[in-house]
Protein backbone atom coordinates (compact mmCIF):
# COMPACT_ATOMS: atom_id res chain seq x y z
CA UNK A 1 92.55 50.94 -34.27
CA UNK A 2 92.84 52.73 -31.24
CA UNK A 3 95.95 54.87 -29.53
CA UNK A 4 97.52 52.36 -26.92
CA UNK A 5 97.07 54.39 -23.46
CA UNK A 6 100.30 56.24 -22.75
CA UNK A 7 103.07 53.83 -19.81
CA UNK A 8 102.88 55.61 -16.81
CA UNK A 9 106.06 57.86 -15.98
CA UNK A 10 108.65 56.57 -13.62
CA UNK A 11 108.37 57.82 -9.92
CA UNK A 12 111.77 56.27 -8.48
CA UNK A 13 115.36 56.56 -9.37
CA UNK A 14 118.10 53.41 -8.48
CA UNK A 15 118.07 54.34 -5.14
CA UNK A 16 114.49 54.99 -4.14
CA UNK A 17 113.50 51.75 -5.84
CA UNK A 18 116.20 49.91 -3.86
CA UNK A 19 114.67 51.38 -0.77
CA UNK A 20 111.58 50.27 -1.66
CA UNK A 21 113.30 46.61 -1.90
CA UNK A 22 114.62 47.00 1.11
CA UNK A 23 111.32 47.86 2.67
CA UNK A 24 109.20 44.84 1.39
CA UNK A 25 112.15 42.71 2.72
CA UNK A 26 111.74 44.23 6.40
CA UNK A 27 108.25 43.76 6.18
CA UNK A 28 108.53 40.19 4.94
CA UNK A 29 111.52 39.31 7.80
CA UNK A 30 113.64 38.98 5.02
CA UNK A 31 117.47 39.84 5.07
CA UNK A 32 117.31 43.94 4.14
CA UNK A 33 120.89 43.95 3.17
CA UNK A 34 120.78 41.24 1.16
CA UNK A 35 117.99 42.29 -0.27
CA UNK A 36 119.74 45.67 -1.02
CA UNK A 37 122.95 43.50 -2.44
CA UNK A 38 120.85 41.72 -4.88
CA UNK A 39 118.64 44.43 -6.22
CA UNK A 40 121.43 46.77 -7.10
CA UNK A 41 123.20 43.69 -8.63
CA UNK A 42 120.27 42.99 -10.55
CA UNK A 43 120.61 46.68 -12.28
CA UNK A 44 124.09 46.74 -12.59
CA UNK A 45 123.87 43.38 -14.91
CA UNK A 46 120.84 45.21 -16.69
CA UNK A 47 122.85 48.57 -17.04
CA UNK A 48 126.36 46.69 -17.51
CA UNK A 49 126.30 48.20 -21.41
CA UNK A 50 125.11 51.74 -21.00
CA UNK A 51 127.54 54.48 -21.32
CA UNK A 52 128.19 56.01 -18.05
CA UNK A 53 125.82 53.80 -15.96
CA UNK A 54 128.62 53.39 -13.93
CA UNK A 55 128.91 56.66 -12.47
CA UNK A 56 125.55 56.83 -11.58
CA UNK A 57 125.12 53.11 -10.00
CA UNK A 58 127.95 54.12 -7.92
CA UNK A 59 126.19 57.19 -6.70
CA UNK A 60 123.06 55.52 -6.07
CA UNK A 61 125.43 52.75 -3.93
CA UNK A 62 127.09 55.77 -2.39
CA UNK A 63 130.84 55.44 -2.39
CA UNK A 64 131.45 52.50 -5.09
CA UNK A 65 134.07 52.33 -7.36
CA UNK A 66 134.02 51.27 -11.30
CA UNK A 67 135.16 47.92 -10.45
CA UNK A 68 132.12 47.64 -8.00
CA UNK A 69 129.61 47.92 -10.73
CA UNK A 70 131.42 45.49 -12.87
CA UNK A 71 131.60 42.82 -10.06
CA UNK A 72 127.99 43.64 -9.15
CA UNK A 73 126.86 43.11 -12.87
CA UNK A 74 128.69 40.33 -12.50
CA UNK A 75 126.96 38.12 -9.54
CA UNK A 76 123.58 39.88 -10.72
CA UNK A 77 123.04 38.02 -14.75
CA UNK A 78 122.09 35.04 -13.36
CA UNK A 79 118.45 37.08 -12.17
CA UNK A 80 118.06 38.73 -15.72
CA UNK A 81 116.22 35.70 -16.71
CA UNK A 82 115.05 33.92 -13.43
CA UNK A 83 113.94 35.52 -10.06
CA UNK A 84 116.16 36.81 -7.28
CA UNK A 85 117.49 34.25 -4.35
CA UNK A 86 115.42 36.65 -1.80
CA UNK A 87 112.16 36.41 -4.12
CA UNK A 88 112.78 32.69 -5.15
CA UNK A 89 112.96 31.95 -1.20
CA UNK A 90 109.48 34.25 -0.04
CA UNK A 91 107.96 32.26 -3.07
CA UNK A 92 108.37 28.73 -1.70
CA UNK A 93 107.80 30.34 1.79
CA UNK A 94 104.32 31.02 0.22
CA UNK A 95 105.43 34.71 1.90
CA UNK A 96 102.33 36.80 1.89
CA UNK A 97 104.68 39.89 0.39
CA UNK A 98 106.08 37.72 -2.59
CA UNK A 99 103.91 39.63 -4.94
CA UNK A 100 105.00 43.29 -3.54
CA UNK A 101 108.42 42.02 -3.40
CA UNK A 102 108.68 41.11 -7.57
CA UNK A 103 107.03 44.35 -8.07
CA UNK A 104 109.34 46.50 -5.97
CA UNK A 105 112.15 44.61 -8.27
CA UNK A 106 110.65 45.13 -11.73
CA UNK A 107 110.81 48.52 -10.66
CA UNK A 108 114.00 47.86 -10.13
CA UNK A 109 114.43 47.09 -13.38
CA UNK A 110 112.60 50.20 -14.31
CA UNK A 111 115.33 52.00 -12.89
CA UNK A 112 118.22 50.59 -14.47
CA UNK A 113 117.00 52.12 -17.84
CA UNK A 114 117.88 55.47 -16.17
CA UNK A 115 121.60 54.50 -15.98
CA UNK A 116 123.66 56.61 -17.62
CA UNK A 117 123.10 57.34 -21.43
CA UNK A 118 120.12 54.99 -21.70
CA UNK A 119 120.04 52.28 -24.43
CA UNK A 120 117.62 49.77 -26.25
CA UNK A 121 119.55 47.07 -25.54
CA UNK A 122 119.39 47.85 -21.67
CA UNK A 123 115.61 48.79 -21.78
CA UNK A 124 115.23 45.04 -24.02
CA UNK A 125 116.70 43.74 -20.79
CA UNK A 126 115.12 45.36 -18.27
CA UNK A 127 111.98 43.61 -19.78
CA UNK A 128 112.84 40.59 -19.88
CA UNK A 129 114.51 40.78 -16.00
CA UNK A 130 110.91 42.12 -14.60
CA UNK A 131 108.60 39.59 -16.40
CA UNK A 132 111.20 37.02 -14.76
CA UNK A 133 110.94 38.53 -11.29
CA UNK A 134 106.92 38.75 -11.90
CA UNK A 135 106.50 35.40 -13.01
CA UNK A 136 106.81 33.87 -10.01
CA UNK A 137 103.36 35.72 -8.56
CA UNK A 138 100.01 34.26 -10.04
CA UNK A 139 98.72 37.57 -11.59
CA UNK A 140 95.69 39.36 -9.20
CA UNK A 141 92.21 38.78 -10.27
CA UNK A 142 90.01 41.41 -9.37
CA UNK A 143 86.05 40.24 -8.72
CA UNK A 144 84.09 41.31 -11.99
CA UNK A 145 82.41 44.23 -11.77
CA UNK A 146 84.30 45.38 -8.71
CA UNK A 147 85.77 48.90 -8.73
CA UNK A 148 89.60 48.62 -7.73
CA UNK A 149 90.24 49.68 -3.82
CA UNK A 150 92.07 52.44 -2.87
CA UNK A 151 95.39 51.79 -1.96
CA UNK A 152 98.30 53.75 -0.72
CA UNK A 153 101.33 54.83 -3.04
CA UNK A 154 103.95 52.65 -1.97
CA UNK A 155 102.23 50.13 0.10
CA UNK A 156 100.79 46.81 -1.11
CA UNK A 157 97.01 46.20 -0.93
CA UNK A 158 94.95 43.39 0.30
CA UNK A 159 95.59 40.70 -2.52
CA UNK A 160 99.53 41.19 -2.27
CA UNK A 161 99.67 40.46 0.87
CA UNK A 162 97.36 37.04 0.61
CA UNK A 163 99.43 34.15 1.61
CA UNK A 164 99.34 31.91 -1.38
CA UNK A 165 98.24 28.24 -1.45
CA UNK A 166 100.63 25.06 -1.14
CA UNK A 167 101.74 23.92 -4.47
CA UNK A 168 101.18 20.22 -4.39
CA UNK A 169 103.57 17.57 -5.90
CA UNK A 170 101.48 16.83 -8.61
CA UNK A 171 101.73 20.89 -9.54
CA UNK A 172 105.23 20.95 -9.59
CA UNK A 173 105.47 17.85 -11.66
CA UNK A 174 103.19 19.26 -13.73
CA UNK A 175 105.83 22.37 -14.12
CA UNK A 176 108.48 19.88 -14.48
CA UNK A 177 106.33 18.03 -17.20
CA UNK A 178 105.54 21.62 -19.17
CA UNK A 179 109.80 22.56 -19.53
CA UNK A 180 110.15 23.00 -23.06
CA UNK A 181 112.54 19.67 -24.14
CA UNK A 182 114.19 17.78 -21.43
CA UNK A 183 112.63 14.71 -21.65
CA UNK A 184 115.71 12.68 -19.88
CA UNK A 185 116.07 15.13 -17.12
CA UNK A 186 112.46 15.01 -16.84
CA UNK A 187 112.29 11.07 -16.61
CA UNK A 188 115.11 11.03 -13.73
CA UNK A 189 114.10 13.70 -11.43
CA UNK A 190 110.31 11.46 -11.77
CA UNK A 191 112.43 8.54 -10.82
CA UNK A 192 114.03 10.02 -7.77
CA UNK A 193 110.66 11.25 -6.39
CA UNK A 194 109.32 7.87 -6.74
CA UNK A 195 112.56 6.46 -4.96
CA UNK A 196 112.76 9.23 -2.22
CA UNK A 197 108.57 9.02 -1.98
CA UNK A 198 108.60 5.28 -1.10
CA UNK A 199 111.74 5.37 0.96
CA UNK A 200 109.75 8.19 3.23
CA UNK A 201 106.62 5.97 3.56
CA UNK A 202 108.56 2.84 4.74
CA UNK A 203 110.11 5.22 7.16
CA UNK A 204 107.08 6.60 8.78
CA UNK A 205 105.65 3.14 9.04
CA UNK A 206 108.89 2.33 11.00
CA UNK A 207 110.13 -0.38 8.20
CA UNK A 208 114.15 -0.71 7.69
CA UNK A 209 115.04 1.33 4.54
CA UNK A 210 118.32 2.01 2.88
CA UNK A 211 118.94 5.87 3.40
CA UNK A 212 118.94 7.34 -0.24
CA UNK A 213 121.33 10.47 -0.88
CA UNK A 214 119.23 12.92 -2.18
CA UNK A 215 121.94 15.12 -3.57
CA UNK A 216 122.56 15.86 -7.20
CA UNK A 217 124.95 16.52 -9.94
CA UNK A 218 123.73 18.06 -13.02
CA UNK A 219 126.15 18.86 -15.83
CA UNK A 220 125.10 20.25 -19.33
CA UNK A 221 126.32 23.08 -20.94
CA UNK A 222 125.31 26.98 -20.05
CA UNK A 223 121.69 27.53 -20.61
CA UNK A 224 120.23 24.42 -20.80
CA UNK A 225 117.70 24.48 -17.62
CA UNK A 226 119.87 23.58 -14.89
CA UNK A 227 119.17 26.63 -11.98
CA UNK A 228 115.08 26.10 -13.58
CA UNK A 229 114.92 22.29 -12.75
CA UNK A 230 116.97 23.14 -9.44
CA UNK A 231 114.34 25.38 -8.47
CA UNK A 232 111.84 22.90 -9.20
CA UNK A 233 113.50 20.20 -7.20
CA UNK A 234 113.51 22.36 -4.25
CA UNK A 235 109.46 22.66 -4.33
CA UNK A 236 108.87 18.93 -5.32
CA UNK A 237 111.51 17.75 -2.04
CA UNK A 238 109.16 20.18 -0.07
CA UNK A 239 106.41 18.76 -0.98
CA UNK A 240 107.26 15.38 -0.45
CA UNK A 241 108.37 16.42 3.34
CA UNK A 242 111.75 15.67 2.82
CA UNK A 243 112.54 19.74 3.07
CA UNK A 244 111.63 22.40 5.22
CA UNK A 245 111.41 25.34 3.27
CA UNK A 246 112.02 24.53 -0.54
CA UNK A 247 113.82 27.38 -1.62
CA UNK A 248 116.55 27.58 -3.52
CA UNK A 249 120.43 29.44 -3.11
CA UNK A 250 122.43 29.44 -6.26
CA UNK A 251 126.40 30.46 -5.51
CA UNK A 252 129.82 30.10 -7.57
CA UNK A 253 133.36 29.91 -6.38
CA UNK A 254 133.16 33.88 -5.67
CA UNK A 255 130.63 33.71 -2.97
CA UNK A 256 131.99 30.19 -0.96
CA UNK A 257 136.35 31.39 -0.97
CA UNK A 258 137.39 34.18 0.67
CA UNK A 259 140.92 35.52 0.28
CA UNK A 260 142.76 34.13 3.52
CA UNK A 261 142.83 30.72 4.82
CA UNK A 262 140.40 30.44 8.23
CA UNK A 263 137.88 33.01 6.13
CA UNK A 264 136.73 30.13 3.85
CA UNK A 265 135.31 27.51 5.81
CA UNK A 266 132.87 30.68 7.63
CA UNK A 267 131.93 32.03 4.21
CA UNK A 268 130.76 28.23 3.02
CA UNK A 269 129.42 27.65 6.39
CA UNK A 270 126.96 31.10 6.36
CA UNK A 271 126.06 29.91 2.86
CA UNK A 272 125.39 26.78 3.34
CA UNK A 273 122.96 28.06 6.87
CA UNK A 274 121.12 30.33 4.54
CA UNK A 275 120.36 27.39 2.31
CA UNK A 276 119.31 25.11 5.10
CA UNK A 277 116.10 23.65 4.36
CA UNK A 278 116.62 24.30 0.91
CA UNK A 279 118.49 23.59 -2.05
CA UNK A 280 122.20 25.07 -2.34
CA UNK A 281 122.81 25.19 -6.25
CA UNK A 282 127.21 25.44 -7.16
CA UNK A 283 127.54 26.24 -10.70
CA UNK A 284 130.55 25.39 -12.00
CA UNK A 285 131.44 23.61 -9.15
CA UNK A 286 134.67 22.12 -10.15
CA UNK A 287 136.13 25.82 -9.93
CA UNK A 288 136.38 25.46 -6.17
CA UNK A 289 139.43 23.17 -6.65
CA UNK A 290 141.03 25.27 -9.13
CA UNK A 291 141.92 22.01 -11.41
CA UNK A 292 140.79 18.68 -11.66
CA UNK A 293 143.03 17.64 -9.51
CA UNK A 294 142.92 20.18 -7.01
CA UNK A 295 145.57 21.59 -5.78
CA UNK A 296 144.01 25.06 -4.79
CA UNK A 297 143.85 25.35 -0.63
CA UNK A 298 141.43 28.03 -0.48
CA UNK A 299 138.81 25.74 -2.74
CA UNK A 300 139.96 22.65 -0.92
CA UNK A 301 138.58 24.40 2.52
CA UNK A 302 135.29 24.88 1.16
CA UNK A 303 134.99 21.83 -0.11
CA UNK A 304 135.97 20.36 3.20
CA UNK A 305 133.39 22.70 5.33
CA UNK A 306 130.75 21.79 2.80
CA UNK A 307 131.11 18.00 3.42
CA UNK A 308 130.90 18.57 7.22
CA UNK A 309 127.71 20.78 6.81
CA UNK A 310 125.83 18.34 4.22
CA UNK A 311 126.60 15.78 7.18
CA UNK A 312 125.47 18.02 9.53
CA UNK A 313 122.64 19.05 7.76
CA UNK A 314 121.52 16.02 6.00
CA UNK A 315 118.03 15.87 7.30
CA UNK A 316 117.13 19.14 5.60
CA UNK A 317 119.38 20.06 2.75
CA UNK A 318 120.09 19.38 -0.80
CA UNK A 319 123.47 20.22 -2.80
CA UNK A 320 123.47 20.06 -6.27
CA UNK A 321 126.59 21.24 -8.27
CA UNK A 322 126.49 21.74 -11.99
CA UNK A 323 128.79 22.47 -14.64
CA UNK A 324 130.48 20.50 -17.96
CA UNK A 325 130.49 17.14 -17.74
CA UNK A 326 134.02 16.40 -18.42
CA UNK A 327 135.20 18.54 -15.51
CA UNK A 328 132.30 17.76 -12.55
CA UNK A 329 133.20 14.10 -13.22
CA UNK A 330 136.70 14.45 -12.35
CA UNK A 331 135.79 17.31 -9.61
CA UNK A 332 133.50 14.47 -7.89
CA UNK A 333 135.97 11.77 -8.17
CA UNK A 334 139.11 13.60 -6.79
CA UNK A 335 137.39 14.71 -3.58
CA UNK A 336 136.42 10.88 -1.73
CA UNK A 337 134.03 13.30 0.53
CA UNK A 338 132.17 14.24 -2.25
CA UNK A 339 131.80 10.76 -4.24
CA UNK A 340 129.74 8.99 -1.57
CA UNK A 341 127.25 11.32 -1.22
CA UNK A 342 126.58 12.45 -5.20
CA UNK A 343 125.41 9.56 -6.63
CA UNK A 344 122.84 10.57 -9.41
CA UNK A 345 124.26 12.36 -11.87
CA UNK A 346 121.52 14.23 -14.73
CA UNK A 347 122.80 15.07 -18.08
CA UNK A 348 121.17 18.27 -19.74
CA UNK A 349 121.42 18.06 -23.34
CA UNK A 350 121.30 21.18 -25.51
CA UNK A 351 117.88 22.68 -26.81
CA UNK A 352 117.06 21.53 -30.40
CA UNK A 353 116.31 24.35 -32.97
CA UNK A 354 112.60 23.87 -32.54
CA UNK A 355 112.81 23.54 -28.61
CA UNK A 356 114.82 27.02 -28.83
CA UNK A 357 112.31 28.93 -30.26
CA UNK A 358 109.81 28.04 -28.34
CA UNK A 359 111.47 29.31 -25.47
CA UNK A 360 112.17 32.53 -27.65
CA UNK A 361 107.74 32.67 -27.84
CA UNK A 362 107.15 31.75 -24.12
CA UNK A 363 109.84 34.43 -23.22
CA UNK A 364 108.13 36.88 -25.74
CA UNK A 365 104.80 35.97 -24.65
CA UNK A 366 105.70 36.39 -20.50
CA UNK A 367 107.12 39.88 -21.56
CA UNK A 368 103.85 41.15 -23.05
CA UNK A 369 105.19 40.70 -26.57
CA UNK A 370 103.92 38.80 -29.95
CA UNK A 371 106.06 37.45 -32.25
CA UNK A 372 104.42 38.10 -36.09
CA UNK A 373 105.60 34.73 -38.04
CA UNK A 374 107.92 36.11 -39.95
CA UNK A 375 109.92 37.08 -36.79
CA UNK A 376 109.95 33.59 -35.82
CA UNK A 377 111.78 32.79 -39.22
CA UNK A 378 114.29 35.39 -38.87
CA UNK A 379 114.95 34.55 -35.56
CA UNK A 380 115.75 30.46 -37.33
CA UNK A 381 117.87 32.05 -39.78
CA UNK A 382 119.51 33.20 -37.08
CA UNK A 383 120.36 30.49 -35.36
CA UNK A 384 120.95 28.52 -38.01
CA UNK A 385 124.33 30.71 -38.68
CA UNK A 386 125.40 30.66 -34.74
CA UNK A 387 128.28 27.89 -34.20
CA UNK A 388 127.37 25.66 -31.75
CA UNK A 389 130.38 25.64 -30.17
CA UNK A 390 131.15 26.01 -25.99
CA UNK A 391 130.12 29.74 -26.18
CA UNK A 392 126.87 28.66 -27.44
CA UNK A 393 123.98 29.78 -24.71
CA UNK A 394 121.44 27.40 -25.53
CA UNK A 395 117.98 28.83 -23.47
CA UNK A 396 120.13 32.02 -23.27
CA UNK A 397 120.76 32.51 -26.84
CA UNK A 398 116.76 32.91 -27.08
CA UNK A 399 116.71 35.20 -24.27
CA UNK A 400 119.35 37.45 -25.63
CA UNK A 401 117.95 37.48 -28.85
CA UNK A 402 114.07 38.55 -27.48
CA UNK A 403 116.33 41.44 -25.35
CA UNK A 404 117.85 42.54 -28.60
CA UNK A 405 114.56 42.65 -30.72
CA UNK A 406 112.60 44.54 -27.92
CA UNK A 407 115.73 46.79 -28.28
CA UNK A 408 115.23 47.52 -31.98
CA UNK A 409 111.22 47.29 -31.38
CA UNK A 410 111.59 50.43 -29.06
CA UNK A 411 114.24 52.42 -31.59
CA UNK A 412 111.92 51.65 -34.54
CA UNK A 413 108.85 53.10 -32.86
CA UNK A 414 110.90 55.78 -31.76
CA UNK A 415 108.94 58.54 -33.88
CA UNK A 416 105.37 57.06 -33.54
CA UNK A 417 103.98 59.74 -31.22
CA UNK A 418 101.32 57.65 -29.99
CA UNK A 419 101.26 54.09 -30.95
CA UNK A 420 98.63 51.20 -31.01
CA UNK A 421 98.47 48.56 -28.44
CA UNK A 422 99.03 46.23 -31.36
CA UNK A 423 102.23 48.06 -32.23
CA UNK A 424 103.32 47.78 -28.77
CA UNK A 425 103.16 44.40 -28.73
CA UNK A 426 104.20 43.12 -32.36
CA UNK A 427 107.66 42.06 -32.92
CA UNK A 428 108.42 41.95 -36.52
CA UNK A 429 111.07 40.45 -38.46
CA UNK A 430 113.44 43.22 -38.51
CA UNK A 431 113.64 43.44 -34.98
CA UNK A 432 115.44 40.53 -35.15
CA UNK A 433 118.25 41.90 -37.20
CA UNK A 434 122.14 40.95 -36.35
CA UNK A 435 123.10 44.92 -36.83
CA UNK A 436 123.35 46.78 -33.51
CA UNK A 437 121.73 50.00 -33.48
CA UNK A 438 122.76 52.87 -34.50
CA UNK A 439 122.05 55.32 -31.46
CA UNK A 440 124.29 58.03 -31.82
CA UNK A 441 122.05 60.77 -32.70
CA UNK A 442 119.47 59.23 -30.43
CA UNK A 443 117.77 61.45 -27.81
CA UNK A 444 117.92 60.76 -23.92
CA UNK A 445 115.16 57.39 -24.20
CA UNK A 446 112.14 58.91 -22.13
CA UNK A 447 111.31 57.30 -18.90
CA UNK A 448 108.06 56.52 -20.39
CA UNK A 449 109.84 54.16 -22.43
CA UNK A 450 112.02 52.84 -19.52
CA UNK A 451 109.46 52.12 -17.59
CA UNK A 452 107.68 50.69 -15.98
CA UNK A 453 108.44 47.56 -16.23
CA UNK A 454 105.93 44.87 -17.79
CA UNK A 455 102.57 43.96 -16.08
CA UNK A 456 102.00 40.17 -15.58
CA UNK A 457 100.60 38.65 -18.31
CA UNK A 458 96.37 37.96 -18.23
CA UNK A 459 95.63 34.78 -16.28
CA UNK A 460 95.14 33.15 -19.56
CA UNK A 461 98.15 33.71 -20.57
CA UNK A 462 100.31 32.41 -17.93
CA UNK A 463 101.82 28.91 -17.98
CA UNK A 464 104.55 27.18 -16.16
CA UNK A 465 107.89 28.82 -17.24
CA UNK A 466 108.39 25.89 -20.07
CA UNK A 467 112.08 26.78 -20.69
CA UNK A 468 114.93 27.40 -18.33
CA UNK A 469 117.93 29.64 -19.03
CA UNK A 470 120.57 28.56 -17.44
């Protein structure tokens, strides 16, 4: 068997990649700061467990403080296992720099590995978080038998900047149709296109029709697909012509309450803009009121603004708020506002043992990774101990597990000088061992281990992303 060719060494550091971020976004009319925001909170949350990352994020930031990072890490896991809210909204723009854009953030990613002492663990997440940004992007096909054109360092080349086709409703159902369990989600969100589909044709033909709320409550516990079928929703609605743009802006209580009364009902109001013709996705949703009952002013004034702007906005948004069911039911019943315009509630159930590890293989399998069987067995075994109790991750679970194994994958081929593609690839069934490493004598990981991060996978092995994480 032949030497795997040696990973290319890294060319950026945190900063320099960011900048690269930031330049895509210009390019693409994009929001550069946000843009900025979101890619250094994307390798804080990959860093968050490397000694002394902190220091360095915060030099790369310039001026940030310990706390900083930890509040950046913070707002940035939800993209460790799904695509950024800048990426996720040039993707259902059909933005002709999507594909530069999910690069410049796997690099990203790449980056994060450098992060103070580097560990497994953080390189195991770094590629999972790039395969996530890159799956969004069909991979590029290059004509057989053409040589590859010159491009310049830095700058995309003809195919990533091809505007990609419309995704038609029957696509995105087809997504919808290849997540991994689901099947009463799956069943309702078919329903409501068939509803909101018929109620659009009897408009255009200028019959009376009942006006059909199209927003959503989804509760489930963490990890069981909400944000993915959100996303989904966003592109179906767009497709049907019911929304603009399609995209998709996922917020908690952090990002909608500011500190001081007044402040509030303009931080709601610019989120809820930059959702407009979109989907605006509140996790745990009931934390805006601070208790069932309420009872919390600052949460009470979103709520409020966010009721006038769905009214405002009803010809071209979407709400959905998630969270446990116990908690969104009384949440929706103690603000009147809110009751008559959620209507369809969508229970998630949790991921059976079998549905988990397929994610585990599609997650292994969009990372460049194999699983050998006896990997797969471990990985039951392993589940089979965990409690399902509330701090049970469901899709999560999986994708923490593949983060760990590509963690111990790296350490245990960290004395083959030059190893085989195969052995790049292979996951065995130690990786997937409960221990955490032991990397105390380890030496500084070398960046051509950090990076870069994972190519797309080959055309023939890309699918829908069958599993959703959160």
């Amino acid at each position: 068997m032949s030497p795997a060719p040696s990973s290319p060494q890294r060319t950026s550091s945190l900063d320099e990649a960011v900048d690269v971020v930031a330049g895509v976004a210009s390019t693409a009319g994009a929001d550069t700061v946000a843009a900025r925001k979101e890619a250094f909170d994307l390798a804080a949350a990959l860093a968050e467990s490397a000694p002394r990352a902190a220091a360095d994020w915060a030099v790369a930031v310039g001026g940030a403080s310990t706390q900083d990072f930890f509040d950046s890490a913070s707002r940035g896991r939800r993209w460790r296992g799904a695509p950024t809210a800048t990426l996720s909204a040039l993707a259902a723009q059909r933005s002709p720099h999507t594909r530069a854009y999910a690069e410049a953030l796997a690099e990203v990613a790449a980056a994060a590995c450098e992060l103070g002492e580097p560990t497994m663990r953080v390189i195991g997440n770094a590629s999972v978080a790039a395969a996530a940004q890159l799956s969004v992007v069909p991979p590029a096909i290059p004509q057989q038998g053409a040589a590859p054109a010159p491009t310049t360092p830095g700058t995309p080349d003809e195919t990533a900047t091809q505007t990609p086709p419309a995704r038609s409703l029957e696509d995105l159902l087809a997504d919808l149709d290849g997540l991994i369990g689901l099947q009463r989600v799956k069943r309702e969100i078919h329903r409501q296109v068939a509803l909101l589909r018929v109620e659009k044709l009897r408009v255009d033909a200028g019959l009376k029709s009942p006006t059909l709320t199209r927003h959503l409550v989804f509760t489930g516990n963490p990890g069981t697909g909400k944000t993915t079928v959100a996303r989904l929703v966003g592109g179906i609605y767009q497709a049907l012509g019911l929304l603009s743009r399609g995209h998709l802006v996922e917020v908690d209580r952090s990002e909608l309450v500011a500190g001081y009364l007044g402040q509030t009902a303009t931080k709601t109001a610019e989120v809820v803009s930059s959702a407009a013709g979109g989907v605006l996705f509140i996790d745990e949703a009931y934390s805006l009121t601070g208790s069932f009952a309420g009872g919390d002013q600052y949460g009470q004034e979103s709520v409020d603004t966010l009721v006038k702007e769905m009214e405002d906005r009803r010809d071209d948004l979407v709400v959905i708020v998630a969270g446990y069911p116990a908690p969104m039911t009384a949440f929706i019943a103690a603000n009147p506002g809110l009751a008559s315009r959620f209507r369809t509630t969508i229970d998630f159930e949790d991921y059976t043992d079998d549905e988990l590890v397929a994610i585990l293989q599609h997650l292994a399998l969009g990372a460049d990774y194999e699983l050998e069987p006896a990997a797969v067995e471990r990985f039951r075994e392993v589940l089979g101990r965990t409690p399902r109790d509330s701090g049970f991750g469901n899709g999560r679970f999986s994708r923490n597990a593949l983060e760990s194994a590509i963690g111990h994958h790296a350490w245990r081929l960290r004395e083959t000088p030059e190893p085989t593609l195969e052995q790049l690839r292979l996951l065995v069934a130690r990786d997937f061992d409960e221990e955490p490493l032991d990397e105390g004598a380890a030496p500084p990981v070398p960046a051509s281990q950090a990076g870069p991060a994972p190519a797309s996978p080959d055309p023939g092995d890309r699918a829908p992303y069958p599993g959703g994480t959160s």
